[in-house]
C-alpha atoms as a PDB file:
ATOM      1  CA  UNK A   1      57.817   2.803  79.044  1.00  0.00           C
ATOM      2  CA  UNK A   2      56.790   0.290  76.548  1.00  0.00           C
ATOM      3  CA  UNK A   3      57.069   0.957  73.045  1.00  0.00           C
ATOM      4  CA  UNK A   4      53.274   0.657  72.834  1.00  0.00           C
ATOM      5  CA  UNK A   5      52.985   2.662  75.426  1.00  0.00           C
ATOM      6  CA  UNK A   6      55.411   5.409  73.996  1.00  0.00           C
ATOM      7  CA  UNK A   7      52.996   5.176  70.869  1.00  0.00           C
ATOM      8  CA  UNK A   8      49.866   5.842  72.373  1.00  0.00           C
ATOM      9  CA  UNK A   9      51.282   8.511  73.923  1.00  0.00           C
ATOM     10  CA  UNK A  10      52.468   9.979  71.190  1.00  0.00           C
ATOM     11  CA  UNK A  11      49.092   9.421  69.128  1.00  0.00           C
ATOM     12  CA  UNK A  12      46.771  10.950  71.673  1.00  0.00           C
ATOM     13  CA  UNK A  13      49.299  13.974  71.823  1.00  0.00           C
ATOM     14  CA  UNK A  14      48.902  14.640  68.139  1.00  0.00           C
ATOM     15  CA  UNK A  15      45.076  14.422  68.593  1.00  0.00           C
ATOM     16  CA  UNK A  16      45.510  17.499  71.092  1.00  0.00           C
ATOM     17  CA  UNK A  17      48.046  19.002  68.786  1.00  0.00           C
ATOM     18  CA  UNK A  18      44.986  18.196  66.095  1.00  0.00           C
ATOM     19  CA  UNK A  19      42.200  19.860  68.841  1.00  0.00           C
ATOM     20  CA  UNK A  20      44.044  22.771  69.360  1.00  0.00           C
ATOM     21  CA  UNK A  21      44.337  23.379  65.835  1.00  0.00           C
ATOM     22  CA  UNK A  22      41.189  23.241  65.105  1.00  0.00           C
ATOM     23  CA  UNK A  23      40.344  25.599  67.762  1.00  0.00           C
ATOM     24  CA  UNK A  24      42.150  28.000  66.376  1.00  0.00           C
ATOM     25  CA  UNK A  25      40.946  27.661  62.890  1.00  0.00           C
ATOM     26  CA  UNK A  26      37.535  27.890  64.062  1.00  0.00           C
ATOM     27  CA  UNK A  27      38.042  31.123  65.790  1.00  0.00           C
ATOM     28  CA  UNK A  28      39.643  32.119  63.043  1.00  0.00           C
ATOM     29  CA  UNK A  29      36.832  31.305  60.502  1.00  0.00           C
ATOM     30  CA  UNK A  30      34.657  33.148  62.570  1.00  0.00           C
ATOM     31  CA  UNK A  31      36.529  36.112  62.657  1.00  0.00           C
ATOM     32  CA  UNK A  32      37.164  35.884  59.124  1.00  0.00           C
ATOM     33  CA  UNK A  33      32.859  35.344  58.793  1.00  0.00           C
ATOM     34  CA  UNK A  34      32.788  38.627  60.472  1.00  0.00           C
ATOM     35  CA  UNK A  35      35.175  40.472  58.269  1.00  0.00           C
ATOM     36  CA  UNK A  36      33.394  39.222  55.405  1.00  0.00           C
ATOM     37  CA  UNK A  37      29.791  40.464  56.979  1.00  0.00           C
ATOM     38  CA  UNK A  38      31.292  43.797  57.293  1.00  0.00           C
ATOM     39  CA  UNK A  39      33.177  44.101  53.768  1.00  0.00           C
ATOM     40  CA  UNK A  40      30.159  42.864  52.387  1.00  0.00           C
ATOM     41  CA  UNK A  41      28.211  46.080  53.893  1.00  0.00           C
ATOM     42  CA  UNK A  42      30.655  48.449  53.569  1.00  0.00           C
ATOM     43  CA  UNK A  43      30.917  47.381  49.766  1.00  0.00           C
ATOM     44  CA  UNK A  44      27.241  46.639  49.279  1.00  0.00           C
ATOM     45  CA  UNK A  45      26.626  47.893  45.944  1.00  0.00           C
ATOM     46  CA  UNK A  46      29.978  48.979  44.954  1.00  0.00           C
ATOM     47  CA  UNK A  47      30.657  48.214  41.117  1.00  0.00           C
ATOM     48  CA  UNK A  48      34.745  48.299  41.503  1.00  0.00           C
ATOM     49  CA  UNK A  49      36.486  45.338  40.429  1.00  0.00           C
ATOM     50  CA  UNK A  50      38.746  45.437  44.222  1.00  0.00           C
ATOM     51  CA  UNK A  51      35.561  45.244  46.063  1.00  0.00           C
ATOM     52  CA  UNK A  52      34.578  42.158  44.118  1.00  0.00           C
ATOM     53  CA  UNK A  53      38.194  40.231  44.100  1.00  0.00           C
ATOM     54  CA  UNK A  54      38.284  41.392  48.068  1.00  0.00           C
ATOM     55  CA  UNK A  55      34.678  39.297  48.711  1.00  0.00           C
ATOM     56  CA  UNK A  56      35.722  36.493  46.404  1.00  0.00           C
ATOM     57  CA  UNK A  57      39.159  36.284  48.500  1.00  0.00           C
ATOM     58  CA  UNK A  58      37.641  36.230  51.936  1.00  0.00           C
ATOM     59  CA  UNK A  59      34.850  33.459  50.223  1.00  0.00           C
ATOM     60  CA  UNK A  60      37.906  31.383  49.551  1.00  0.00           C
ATOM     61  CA  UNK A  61      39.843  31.420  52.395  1.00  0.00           C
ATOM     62  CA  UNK A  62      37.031  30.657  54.391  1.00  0.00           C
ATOM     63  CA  UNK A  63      36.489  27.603  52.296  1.00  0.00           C
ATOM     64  CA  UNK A  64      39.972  26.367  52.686  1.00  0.00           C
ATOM     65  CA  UNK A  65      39.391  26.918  56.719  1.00  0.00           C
ATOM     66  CA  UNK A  66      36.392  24.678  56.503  1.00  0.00           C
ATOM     67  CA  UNK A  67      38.239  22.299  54.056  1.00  0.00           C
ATOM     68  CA  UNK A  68      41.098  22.803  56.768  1.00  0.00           C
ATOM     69  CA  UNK A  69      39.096  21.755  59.676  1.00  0.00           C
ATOM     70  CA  UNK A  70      37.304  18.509  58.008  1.00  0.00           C
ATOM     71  CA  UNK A  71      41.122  17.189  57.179  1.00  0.00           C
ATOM     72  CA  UNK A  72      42.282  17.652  60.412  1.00  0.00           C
ATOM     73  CA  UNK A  73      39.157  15.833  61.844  1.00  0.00           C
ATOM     74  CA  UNK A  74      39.676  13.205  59.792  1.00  0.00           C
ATOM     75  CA  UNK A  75      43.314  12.954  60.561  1.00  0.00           C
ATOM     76  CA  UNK A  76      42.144  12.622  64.104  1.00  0.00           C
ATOM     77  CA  UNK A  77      39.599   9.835  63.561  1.00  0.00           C
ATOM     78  CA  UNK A  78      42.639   8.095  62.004  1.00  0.00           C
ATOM     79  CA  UNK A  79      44.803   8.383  64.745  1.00  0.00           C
ATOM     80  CA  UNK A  80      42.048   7.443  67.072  1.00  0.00           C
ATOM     81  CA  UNK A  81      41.715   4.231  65.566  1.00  0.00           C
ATOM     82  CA  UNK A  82      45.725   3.528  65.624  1.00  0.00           C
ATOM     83  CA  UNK A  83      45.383   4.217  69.060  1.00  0.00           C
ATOM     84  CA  UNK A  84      42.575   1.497  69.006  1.00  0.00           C
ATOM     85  CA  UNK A  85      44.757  -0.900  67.813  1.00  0.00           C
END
């Protein structure tokens, strides 16, 4: 195999690697949504500092998924366009 070859190859398996992965984060963010739905209930009204840090936790992470996800889509628009090349 050409070494060009070998490349694409290589690029278009990170872009699965980069699919899959974002896969799982999404299922994970919505799992996480969920968790936060039902804290949010359970909690609803509750004055205790835990109850608050516990939302403002689950907020974040869920954030960081979504900040997660856009990287790793832009990542694979990157290596879509080496592949391009």
């Amino acid at each position: 195999m050409s070494m060009a070859r070998e490349l694409i190859a290589a690029v278009m398996a990170a872009e699965r690697n980069i699919d899959d992965q974002i896969a799982k984060l999404t299922a994970y963010a919505k799992q996480n949504d969920e968790i936060m739905r039902e804290i949010t209930q359970a909690l609803e009204g509750s004055t205790h500092q835990s109850a608050s840090n516990m939302k403002q936790r689950l907020s974040q992470t869920q954030s960081e998924i979504t900040q997660t996800v856009r990287l790793l889509e832009t990542s694979k628009a990157k290596l879509s366009r080496v592949r391009q090349i």
